[in-house]
Protein backbone atom coordinates (compact mmCIF):
# COMPACT_ATOMS: atom_id res chain seq x y z
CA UNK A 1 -19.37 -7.76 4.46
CA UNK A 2 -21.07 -10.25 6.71
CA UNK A 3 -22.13 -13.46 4.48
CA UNK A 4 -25.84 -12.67 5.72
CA UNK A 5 -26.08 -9.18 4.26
CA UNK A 6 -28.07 -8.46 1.43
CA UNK A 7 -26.18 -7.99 -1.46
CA UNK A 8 -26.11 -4.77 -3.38
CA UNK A 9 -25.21 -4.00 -7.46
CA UNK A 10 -23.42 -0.90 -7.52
CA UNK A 11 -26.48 0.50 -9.33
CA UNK A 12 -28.69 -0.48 -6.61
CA UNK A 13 -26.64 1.60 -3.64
CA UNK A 14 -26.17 4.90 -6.47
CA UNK A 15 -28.00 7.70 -4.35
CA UNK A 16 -31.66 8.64 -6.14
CA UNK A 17 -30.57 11.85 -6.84
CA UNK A 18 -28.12 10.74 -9.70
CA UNK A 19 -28.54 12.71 -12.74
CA UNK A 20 -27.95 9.86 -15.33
CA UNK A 21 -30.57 7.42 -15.97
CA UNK A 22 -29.66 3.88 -14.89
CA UNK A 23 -29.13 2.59 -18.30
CA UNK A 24 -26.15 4.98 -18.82
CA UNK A 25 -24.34 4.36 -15.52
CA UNK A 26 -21.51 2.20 -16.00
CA UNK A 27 -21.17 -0.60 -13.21
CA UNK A 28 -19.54 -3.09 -14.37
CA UNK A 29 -16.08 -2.66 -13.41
CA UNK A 30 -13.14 -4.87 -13.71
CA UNK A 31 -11.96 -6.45 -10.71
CA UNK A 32 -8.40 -4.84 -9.42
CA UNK A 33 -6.28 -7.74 -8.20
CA UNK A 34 -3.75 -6.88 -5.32
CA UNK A 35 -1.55 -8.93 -2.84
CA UNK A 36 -1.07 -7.68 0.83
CA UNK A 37 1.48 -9.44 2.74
CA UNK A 38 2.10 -8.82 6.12
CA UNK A 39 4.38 -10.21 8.66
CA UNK A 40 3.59 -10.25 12.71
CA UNK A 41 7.14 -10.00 14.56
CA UNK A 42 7.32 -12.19 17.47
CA UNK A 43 8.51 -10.13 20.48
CA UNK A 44 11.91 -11.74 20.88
CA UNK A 45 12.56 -11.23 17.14
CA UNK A 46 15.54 -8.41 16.26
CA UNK A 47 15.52 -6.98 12.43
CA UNK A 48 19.52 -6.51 11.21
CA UNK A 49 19.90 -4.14 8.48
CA UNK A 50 23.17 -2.99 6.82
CA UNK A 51 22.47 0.95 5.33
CA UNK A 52 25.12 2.18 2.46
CA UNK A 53 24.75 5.99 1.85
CA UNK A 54 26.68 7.34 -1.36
CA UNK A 55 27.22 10.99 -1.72
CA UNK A 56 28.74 13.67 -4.07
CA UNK A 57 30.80 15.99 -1.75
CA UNK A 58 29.85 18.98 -3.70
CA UNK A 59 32.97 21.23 -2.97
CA UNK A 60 35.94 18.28 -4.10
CA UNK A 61 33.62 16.19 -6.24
CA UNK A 62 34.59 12.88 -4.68
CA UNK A 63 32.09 10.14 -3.86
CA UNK A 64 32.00 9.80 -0.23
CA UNK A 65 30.26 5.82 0.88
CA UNK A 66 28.66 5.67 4.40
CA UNK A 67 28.16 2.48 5.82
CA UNK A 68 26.27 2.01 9.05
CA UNK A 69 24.87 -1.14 10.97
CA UNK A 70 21.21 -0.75 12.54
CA UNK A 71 19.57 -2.96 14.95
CA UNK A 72 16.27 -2.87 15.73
CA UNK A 73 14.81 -5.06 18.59
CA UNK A 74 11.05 -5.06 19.91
């Protein structure tokens, strides 16, 4: 919201066709805190990952382990 714009209670923007009186709406809500990181890759930039899969081979039982090297590059 601009820092110019009016300000509005959530009981102020509730459409006039609201069945509850005012006085029974609740609007005071706790705030939710959240964090939002994000991270801008740089063209040149490459991401190296190394991706273990573990499996059950269903017919002999034994564990099978995958291991595979991915590269991504923009």
């Amino acid at each position: 919201m601009h820092e110019d714009a009016p300000k509005m209670s959530v009981a102020q923007s509730l459409p006039a066709s609201t069945s509850q009186a005012k006085s029974e709406i609740v609007t005071d809500v706790p705030p939710v805190d959240y964090e939002l990181n994000t991270v801008e890759l740089k063209p040149s930039q490459t991401i190296e990952m190394e991706l273990k899969l573990a499996y059950v081979n269903p017919s002999s039982g034994d564990l099978n382990l995958h291991t595979c090297a991915v590269l991504a590059k923009d």
